[in-house]
C-alpha atoms as a PDB file:
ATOM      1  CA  UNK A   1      78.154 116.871  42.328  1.00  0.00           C
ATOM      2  CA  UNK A   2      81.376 118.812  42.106  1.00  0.00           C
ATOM      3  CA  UNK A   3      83.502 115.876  43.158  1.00  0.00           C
ATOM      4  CA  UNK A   4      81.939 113.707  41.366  1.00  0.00           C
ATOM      5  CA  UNK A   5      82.454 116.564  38.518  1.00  0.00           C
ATOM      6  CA  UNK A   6      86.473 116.007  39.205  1.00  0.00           C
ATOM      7  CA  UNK A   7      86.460 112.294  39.601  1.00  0.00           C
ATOM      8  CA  UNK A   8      84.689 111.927  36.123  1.00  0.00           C
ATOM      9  CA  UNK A   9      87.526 114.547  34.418  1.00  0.00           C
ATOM     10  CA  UNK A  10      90.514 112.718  36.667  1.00  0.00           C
ATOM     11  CA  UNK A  11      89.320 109.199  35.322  1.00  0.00           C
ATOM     12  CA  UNK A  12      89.517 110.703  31.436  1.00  0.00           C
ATOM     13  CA  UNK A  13      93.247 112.033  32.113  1.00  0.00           C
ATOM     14  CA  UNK A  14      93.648 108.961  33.311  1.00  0.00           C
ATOM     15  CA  UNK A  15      92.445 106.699  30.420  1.00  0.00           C
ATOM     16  CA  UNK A  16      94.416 109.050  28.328  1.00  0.00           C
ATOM     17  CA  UNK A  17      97.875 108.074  30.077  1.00  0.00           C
ATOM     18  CA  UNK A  18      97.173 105.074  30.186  1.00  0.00           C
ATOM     19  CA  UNK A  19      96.288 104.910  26.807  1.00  0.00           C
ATOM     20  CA  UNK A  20      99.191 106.053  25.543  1.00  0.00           C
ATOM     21  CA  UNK A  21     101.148 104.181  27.721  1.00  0.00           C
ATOM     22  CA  UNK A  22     101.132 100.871  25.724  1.00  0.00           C
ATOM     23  CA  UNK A  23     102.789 102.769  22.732  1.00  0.00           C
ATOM     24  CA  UNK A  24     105.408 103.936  25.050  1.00  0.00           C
ATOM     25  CA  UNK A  25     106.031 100.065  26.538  1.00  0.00           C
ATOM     26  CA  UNK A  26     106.619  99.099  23.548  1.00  0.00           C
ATOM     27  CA  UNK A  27     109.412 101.420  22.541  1.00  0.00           C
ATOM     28  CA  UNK A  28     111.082 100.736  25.694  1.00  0.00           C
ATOM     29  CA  UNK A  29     110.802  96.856  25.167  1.00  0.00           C
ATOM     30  CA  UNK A  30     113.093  97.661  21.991  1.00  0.00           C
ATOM     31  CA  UNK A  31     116.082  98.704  24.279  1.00  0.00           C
ATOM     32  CA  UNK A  32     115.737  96.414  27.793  1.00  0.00           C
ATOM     33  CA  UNK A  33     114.265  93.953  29.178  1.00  0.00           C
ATOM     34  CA  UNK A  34     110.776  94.068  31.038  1.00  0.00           C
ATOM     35  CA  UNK A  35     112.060  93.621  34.979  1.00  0.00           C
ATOM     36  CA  UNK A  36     114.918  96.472  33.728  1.00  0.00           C
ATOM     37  CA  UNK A  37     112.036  98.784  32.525  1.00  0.00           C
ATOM     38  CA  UNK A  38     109.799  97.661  35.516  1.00  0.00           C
ATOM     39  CA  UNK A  39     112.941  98.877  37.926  1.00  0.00           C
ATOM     40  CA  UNK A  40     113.731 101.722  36.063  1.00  0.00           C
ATOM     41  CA  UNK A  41     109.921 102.877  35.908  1.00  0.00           C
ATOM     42  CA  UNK A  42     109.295 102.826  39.612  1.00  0.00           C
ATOM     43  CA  UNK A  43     112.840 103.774  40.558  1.00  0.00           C
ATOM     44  CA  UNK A  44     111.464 107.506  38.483  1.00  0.00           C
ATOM     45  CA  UNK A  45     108.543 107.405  40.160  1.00  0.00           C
ATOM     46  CA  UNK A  46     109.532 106.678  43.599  1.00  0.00           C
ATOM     47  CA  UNK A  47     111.939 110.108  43.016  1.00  0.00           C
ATOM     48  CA  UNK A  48     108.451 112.117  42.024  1.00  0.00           C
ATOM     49  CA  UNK A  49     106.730 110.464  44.577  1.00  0.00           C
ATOM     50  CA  UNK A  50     109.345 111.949  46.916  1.00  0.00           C
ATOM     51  CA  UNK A  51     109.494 114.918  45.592  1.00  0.00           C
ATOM     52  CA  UNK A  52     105.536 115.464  45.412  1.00  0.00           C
ATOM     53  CA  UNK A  53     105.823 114.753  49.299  1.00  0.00           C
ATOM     54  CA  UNK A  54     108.372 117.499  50.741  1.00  0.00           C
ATOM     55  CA  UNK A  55     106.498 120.367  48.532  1.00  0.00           C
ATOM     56  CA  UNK A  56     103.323 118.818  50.251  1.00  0.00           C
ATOM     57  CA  UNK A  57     102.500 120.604  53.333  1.00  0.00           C
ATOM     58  CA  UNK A  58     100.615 117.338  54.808  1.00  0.00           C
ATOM     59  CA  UNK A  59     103.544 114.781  56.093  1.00  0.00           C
ATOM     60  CA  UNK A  60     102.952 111.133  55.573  1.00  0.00           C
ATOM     61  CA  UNK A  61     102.344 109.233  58.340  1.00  0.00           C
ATOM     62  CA  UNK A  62     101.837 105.577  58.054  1.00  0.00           C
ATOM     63  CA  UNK A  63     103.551 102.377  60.145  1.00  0.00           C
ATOM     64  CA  UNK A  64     104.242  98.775  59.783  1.00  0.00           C
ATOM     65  CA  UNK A  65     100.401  97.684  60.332  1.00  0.00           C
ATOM     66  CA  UNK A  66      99.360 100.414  57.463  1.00  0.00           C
ATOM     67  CA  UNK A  67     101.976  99.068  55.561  1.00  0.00           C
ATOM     68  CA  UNK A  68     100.741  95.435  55.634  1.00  0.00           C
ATOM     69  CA  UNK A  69      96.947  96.871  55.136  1.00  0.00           C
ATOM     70  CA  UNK A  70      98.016  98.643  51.721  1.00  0.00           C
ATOM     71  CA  UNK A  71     100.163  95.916  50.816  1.00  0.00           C
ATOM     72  CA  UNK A  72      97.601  93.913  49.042  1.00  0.00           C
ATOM     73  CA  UNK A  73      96.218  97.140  47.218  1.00  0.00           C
ATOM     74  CA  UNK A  74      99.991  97.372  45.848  1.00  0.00           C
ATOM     75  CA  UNK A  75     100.291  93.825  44.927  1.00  0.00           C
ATOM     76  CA  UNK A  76      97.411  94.008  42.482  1.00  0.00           C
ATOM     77  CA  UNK A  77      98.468  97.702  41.403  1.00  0.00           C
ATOM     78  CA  UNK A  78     101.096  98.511  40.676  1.00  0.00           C
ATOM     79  CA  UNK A  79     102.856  95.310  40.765  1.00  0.00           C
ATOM     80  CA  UNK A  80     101.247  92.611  39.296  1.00  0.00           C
ATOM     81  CA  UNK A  81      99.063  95.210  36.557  1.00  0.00           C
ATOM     82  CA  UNK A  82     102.408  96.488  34.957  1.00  0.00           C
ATOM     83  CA  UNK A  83     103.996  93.474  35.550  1.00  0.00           C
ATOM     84  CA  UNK A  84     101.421  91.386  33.868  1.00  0.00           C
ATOM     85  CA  UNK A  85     101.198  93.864  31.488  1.00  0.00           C
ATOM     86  CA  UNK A  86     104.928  94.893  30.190  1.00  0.00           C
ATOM     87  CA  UNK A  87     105.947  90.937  29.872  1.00  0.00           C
ATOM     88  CA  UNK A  88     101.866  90.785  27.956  1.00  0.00           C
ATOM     89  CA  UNK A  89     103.457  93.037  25.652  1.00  0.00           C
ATOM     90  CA  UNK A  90     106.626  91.495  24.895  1.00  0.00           C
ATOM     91  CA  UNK A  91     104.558  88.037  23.442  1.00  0.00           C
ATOM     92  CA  UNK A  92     102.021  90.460  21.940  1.00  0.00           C
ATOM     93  CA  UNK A  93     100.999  93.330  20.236  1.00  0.00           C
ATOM     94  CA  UNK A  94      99.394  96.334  21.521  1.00  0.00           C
ATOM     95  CA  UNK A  95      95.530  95.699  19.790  1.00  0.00           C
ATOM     96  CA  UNK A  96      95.554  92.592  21.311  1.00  0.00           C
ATOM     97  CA  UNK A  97      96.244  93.423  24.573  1.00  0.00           C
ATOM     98  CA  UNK A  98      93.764  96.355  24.148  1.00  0.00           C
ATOM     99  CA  UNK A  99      91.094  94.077  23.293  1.00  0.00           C
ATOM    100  CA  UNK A 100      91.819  91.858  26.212  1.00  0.00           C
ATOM    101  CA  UNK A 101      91.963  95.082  28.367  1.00  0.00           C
ATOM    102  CA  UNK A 102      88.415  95.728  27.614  1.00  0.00           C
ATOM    103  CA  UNK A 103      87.627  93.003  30.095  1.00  0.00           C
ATOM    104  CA  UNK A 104      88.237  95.006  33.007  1.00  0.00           C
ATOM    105  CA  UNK A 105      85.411  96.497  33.738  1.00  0.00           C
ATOM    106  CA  UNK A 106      83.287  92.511  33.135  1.00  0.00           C
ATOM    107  CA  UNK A 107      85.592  91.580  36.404  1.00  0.00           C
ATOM    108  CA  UNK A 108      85.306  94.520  38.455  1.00  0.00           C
ATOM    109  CA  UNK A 109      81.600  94.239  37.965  1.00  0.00           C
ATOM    110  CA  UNK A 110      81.637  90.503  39.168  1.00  0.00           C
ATOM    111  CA  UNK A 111      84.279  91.165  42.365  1.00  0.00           C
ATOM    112  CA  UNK A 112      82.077  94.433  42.903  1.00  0.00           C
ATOM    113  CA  UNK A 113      78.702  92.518  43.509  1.00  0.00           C
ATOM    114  CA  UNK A 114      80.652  89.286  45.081  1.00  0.00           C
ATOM    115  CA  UNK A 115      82.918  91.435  47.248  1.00  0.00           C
ATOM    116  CA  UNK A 116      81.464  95.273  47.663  1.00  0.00           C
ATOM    117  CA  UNK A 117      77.804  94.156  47.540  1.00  0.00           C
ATOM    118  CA  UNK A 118      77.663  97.131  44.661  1.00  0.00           C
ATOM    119  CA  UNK A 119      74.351  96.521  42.832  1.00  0.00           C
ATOM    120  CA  UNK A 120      74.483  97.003  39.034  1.00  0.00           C
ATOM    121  CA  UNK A 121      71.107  98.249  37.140  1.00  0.00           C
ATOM    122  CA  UNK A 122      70.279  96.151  34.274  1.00  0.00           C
ATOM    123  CA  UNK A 123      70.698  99.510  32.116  1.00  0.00           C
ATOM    124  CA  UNK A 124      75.030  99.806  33.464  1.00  0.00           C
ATOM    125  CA  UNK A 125      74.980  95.629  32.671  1.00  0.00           C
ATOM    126  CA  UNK A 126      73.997  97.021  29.264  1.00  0.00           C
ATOM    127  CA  UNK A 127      76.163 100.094  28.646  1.00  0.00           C
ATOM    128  CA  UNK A 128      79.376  98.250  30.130  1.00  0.00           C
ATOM    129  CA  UNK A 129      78.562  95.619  27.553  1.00  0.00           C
ATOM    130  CA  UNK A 130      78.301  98.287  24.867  1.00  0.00           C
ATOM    131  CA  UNK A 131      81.822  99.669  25.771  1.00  0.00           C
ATOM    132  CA  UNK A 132      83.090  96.826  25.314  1.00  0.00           C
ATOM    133  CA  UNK A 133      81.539  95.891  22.009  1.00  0.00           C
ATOM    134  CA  UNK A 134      82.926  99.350  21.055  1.00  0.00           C
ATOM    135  CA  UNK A 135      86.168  98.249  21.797  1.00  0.00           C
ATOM    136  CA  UNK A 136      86.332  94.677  20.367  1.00  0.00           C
ATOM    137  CA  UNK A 137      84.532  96.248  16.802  1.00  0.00           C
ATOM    138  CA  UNK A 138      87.228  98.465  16.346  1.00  0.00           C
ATOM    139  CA  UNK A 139      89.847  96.497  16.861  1.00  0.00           C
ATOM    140  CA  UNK A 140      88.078  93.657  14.968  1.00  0.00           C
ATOM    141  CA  UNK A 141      88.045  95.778  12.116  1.00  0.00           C
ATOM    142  CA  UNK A 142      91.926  96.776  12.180  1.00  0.00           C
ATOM    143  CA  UNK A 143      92.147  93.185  11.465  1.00  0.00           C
ATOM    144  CA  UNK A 144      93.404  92.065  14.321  1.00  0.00           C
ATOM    145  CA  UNK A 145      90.680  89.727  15.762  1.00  0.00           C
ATOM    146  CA  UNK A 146      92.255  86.442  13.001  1.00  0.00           C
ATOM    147  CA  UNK A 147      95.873  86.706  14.285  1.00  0.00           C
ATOM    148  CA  UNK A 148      95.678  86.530  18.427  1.00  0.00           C
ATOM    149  CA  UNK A 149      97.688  83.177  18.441  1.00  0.00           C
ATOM    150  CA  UNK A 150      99.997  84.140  21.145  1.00  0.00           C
ATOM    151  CA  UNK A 151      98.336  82.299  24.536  1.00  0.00           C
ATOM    152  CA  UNK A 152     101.247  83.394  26.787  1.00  0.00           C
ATOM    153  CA  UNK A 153     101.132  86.794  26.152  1.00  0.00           C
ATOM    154  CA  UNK A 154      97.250  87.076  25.777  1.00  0.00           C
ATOM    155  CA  UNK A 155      97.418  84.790  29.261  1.00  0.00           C
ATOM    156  CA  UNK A 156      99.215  87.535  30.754  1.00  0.00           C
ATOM    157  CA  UNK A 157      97.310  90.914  29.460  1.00  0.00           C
ATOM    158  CA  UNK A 158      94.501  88.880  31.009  1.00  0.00           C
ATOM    159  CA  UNK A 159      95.362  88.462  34.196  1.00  0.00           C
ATOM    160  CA  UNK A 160      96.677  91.852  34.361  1.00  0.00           C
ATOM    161  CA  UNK A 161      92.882  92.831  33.405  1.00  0.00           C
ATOM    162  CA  UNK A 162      91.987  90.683  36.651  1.00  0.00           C
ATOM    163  CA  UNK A 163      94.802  92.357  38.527  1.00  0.00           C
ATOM    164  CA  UNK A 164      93.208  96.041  37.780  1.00  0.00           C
ATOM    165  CA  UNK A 165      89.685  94.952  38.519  1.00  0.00           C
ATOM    166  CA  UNK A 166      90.817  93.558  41.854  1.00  0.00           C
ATOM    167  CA  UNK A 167      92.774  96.866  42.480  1.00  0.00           C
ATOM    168  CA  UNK A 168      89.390  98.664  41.770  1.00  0.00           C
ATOM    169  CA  UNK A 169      87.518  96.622  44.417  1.00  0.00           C
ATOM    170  CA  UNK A 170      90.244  97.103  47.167  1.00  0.00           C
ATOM    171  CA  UNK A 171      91.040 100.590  46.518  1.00  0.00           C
ATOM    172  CA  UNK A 172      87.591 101.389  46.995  1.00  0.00           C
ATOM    173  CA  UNK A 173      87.727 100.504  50.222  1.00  0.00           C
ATOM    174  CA  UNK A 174      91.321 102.090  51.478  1.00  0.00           C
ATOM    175  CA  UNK A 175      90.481 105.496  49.723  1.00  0.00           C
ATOM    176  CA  UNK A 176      87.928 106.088  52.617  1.00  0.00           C
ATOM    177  CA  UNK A 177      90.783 105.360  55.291  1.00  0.00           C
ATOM    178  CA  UNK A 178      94.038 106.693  53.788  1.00  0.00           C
ATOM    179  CA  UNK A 179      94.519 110.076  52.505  1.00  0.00           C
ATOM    180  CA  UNK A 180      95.871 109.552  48.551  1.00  0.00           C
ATOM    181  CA  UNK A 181      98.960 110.787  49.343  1.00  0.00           C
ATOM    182  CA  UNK A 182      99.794 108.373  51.324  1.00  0.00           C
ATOM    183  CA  UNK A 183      98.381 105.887  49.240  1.00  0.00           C
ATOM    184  CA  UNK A 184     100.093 106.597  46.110  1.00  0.00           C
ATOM    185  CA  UNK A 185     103.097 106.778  47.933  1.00  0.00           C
ATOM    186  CA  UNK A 186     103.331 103.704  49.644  1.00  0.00           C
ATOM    187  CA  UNK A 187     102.207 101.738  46.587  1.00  0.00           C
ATOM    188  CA  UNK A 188     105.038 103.479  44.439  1.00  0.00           C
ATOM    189  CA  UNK A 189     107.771 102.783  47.178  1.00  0.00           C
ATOM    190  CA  UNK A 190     106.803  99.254  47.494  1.00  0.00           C
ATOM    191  CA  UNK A 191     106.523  98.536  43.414  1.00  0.00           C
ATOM    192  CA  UNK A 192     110.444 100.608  43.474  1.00  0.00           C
ATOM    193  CA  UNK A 193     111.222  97.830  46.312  1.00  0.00           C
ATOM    194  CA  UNK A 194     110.212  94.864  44.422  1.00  0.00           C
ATOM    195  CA  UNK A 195     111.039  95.015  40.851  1.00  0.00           C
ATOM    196  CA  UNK A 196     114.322  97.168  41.566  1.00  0.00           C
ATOM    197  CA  UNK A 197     115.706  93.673  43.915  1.00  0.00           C
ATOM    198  CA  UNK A 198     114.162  91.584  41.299  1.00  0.00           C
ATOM    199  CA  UNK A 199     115.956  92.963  38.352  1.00  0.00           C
ATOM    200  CA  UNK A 200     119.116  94.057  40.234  1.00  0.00           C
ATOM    201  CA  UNK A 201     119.213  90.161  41.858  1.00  0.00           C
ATOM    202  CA  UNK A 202     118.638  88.506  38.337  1.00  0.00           C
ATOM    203  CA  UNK A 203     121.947  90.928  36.625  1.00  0.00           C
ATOM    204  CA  UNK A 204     124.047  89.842  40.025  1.00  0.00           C
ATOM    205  CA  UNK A 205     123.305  85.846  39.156  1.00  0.00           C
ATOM    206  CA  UNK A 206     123.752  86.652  35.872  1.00  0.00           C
ATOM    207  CA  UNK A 207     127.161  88.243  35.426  1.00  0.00           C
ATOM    208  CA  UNK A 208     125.313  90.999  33.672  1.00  0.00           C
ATOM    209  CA  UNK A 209     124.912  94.227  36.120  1.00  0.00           C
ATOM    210  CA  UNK A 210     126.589  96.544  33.546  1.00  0.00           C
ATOM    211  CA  UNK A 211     123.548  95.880  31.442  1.00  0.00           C
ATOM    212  CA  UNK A 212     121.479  97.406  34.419  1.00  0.00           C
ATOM    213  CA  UNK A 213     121.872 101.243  32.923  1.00  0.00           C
ATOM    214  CA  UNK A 214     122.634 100.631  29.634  1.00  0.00           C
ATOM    215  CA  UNK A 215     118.982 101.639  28.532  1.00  0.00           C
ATOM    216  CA  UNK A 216     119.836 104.918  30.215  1.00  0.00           C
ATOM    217  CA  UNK A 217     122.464 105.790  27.288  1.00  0.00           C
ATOM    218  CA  UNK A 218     119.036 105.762  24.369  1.00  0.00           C
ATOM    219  CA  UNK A 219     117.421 108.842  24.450  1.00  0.00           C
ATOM    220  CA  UNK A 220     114.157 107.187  23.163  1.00  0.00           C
ATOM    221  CA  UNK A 221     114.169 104.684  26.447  1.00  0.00           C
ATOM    222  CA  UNK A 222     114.579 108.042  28.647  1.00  0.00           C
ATOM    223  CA  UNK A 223     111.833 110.007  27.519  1.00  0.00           C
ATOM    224  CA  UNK A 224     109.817 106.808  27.421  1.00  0.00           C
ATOM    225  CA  UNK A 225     110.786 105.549  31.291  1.00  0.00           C
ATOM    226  CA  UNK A 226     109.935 109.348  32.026  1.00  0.00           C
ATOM    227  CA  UNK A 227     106.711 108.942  30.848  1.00  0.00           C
ATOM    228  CA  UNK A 228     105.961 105.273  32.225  1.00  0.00           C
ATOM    229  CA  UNK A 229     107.140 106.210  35.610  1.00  0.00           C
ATOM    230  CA  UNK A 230     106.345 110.001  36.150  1.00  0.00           C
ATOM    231  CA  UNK A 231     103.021 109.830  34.410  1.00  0.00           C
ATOM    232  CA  UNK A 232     101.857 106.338  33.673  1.00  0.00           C
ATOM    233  CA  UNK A 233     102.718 104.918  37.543  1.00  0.00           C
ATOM    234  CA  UNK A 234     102.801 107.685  39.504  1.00  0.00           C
ATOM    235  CA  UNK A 235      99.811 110.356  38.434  1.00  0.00           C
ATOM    236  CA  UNK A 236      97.587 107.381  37.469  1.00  0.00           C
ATOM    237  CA  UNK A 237      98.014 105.548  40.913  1.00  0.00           C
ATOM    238  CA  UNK A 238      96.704 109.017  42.258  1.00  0.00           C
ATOM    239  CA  UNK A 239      94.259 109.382  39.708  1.00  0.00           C
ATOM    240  CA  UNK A 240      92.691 106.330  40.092  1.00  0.00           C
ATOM    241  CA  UNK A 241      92.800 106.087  44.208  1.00  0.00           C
ATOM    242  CA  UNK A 242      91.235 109.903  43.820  1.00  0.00           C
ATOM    243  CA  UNK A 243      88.420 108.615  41.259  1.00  0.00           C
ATOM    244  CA  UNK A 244      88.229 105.279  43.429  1.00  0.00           C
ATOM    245  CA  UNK A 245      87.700 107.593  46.270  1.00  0.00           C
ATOM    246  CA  UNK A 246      84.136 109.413  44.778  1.00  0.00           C
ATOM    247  CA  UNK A 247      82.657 106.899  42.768  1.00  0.00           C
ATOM    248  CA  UNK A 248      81.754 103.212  42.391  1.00  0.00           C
ATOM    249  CA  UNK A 249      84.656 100.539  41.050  1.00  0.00           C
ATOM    250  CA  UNK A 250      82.350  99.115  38.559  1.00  0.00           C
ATOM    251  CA  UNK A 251      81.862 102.591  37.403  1.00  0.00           C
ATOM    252  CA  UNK A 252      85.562 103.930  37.470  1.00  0.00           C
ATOM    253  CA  UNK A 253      86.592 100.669  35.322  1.00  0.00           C
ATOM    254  CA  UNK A 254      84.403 101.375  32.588  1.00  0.00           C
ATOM    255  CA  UNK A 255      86.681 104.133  31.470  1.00  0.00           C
ATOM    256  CA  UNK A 256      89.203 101.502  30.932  1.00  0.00           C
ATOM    257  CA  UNK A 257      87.275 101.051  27.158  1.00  0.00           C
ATOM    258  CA  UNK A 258      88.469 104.910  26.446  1.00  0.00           C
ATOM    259  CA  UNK A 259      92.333 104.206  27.208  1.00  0.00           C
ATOM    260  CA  UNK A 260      91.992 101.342  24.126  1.00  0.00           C
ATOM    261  CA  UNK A 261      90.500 104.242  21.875  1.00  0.00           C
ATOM    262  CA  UNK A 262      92.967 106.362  22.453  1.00  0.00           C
ATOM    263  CA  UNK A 263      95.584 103.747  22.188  1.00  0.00           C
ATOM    264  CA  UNK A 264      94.404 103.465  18.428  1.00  0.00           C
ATOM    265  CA  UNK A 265      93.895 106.885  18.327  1.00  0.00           C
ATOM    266  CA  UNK A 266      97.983 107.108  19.259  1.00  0.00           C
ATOM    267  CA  UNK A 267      98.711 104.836  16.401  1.00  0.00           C
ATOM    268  CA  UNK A 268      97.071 107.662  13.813  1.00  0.00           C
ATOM    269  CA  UNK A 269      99.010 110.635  14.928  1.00  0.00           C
ATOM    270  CA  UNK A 270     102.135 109.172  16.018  1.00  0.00           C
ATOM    271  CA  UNK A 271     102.345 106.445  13.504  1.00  0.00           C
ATOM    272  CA  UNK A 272     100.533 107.653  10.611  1.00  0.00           C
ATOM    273  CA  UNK A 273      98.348 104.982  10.899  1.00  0.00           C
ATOM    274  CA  UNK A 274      95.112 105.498   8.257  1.00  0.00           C
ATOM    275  CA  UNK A 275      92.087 106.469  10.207  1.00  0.00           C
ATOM    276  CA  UNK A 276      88.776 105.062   9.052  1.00  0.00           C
ATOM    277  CA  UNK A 277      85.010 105.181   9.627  1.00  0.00           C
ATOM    278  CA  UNK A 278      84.805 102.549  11.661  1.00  0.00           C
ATOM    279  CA  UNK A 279      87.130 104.198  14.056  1.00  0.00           C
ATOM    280  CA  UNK A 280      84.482 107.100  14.553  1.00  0.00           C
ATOM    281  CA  UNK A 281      81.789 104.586  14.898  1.00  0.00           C
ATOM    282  CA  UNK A 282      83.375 102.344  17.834  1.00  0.00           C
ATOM    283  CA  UNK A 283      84.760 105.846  19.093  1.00  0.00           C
ATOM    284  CA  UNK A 284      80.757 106.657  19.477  1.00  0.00           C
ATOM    285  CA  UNK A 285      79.720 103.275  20.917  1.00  0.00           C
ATOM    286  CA  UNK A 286      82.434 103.313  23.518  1.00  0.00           C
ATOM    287  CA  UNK A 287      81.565 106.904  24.391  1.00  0.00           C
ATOM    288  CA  UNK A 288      77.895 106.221  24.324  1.00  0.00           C
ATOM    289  CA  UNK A 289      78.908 102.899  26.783  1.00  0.00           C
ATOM    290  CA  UNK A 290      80.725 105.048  29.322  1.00  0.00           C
ATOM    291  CA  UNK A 291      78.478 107.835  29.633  1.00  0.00           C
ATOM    292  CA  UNK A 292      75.707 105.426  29.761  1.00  0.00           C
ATOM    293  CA  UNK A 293      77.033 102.983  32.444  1.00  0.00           C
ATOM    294  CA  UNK A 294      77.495 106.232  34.610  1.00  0.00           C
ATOM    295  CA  UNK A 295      74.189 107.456  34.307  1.00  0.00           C
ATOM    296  CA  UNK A 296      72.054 104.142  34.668  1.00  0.00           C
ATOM    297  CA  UNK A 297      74.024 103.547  37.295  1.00  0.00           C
ATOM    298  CA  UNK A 298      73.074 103.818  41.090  1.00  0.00           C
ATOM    299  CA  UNK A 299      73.949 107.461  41.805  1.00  0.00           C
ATOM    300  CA  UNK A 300      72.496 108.394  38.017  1.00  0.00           C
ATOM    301  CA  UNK A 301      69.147 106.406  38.787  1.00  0.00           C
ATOM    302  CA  UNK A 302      68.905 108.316  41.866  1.00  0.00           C
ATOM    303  CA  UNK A 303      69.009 111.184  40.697  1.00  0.00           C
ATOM    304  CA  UNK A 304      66.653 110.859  38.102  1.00  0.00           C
ATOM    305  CA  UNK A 305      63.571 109.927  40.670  1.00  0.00           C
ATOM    306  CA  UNK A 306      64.729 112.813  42.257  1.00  0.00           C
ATOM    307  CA  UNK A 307      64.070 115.142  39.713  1.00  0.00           C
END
């Protein structure tokens, strides 16, 4: 119960980031390009990475054939997720993408009974359902459900919602065999890897490799890249493989619906953005959603014939 305690606070903080981190995306997008921020954001958490490692007393200890067991779990997360996600955001806004985010836990659900065998109760099929009603009401209601007109971008914030669900499924699985140190750390170096010869290869054809550190010289882009690769890559890749670790995908995804809520939320205190009632109310469905998809859930039935 007292892991399960953790994994349940650990997937909050991590909604929160995560949350938050489309607002900070977006300010970023205003100053470089998405592979730049994509290079820059692992290339910051790669150096925490590192330097979470030497103050950790356990070494790492991982070869080729580990390598080339976690690679898929990095291709899905964090590559193609944030990926998918900062080029969503540069054809779309934020509310859409958080309403097409809401589909996350729908897939993980499906590639959790195809793939894990993970049996949902009719009572999480309803709750998960719920959430995302929550969700989709709210941002309904902001007025954004008449103007998603961008395919490309919504294209992409989908398949980035496929990308996490899939990262859910397969994480599941290497969180019982690698330690999450290990994990997070060989998913960060390989994302750094990628996206840094990626962006670095497109300024060299270019003519344009001055541009490369440019976004370094705005103040804004700085605290933002900070953010997106100290916080939003690195602490939520060992969030998640930690949460991943204790409890079921199809539950852990579910908590995707309260990063959306507090990406609104974000958009009332830091943009003095009017709040309204139907905020509260699809705040209280999507609550209501998570806490009931947890409980009706395997473990929760369980436990309730038990007592």
């Amino acid at each position: 119960m007292a892991d399960k305690r953790k994994a349940y606070i650990a997937a909050i903080i991590y909604a929160f980031i995560i949350g938050l981190s489309f607002m900070f995306v977006k300010m970023t997008l205003t100053v470089a390009s998405p592979l730049d921020i994509l290079a820059h954001r692992f290339t910051i958490a790669l150096i925490g990475a590192t330097i979470l490692v030497r103050i950790n007393k356990d070494k790492l200890k991982f070869d080729w054939k580990d390598l080339l067991q976690i690679l898929p779990l990095a291709i899905f997360y964090p590559m193609l997720f944030f990926a998918l996600q900062v080029f969503g955001l540069a054809h779309t806004s934020s509310s859409e993408a958080g309403i097409i985010h809401a589909t996350v836990p729908i897939f993980t659900l499906v590639f959790a009974r195809e793939l894990l065998k993970e049996r949902a109760t009719g009572g999480q099929l309803v709750f998960i359902s719920l959430s995302v009603i929550g969700v989709i009401y709210i941002l309904f209601m902001n007025g954004v459900g008449a103007e998603m007109t961008n395919l490309i971008g919504n294209g992409l914030i989908l398949l980035s919602a496929v990308a996490a669900a899939l990262y859910n499924i397969f994480a599941r699985k290497l969180t019982q065999q690698y330690s999450l140190l290990t994990l997070t750390y060989v998913m960060t170096l390989i994302g750094f890897i990628v996206f840094n010869v990626i962006a670095i290869g497109n300024h060299v054809m270019n003519g344009t490799i001055k541009q490369f550190s440019q976004p370094l010289m705005h103040t804004d882009f700085v605290i933002s890249i900070l953010y997106l690769g100290i916080l939003s890559s690195l602490v939520t890749s060992y969030l998640s493989n930690f949460v991943l670790s204790k409890i079921e995908a199809s539950k852990m995804s579910v908590f995707s619906n309260f990063a959306t809520l507090i990406t609104i939320l974000a958009g009332v205190v830091f943009l003095q953005e009017e709040f309204h009632l139907y905020h509260l109310v699809g705040a209280i469905v999507i609550i209501i959603g998570v806490v009931g998809t947890n409980y009706f859930g395997e473990g929760g039935r369980h436990k309730s014939r038990e007592t």
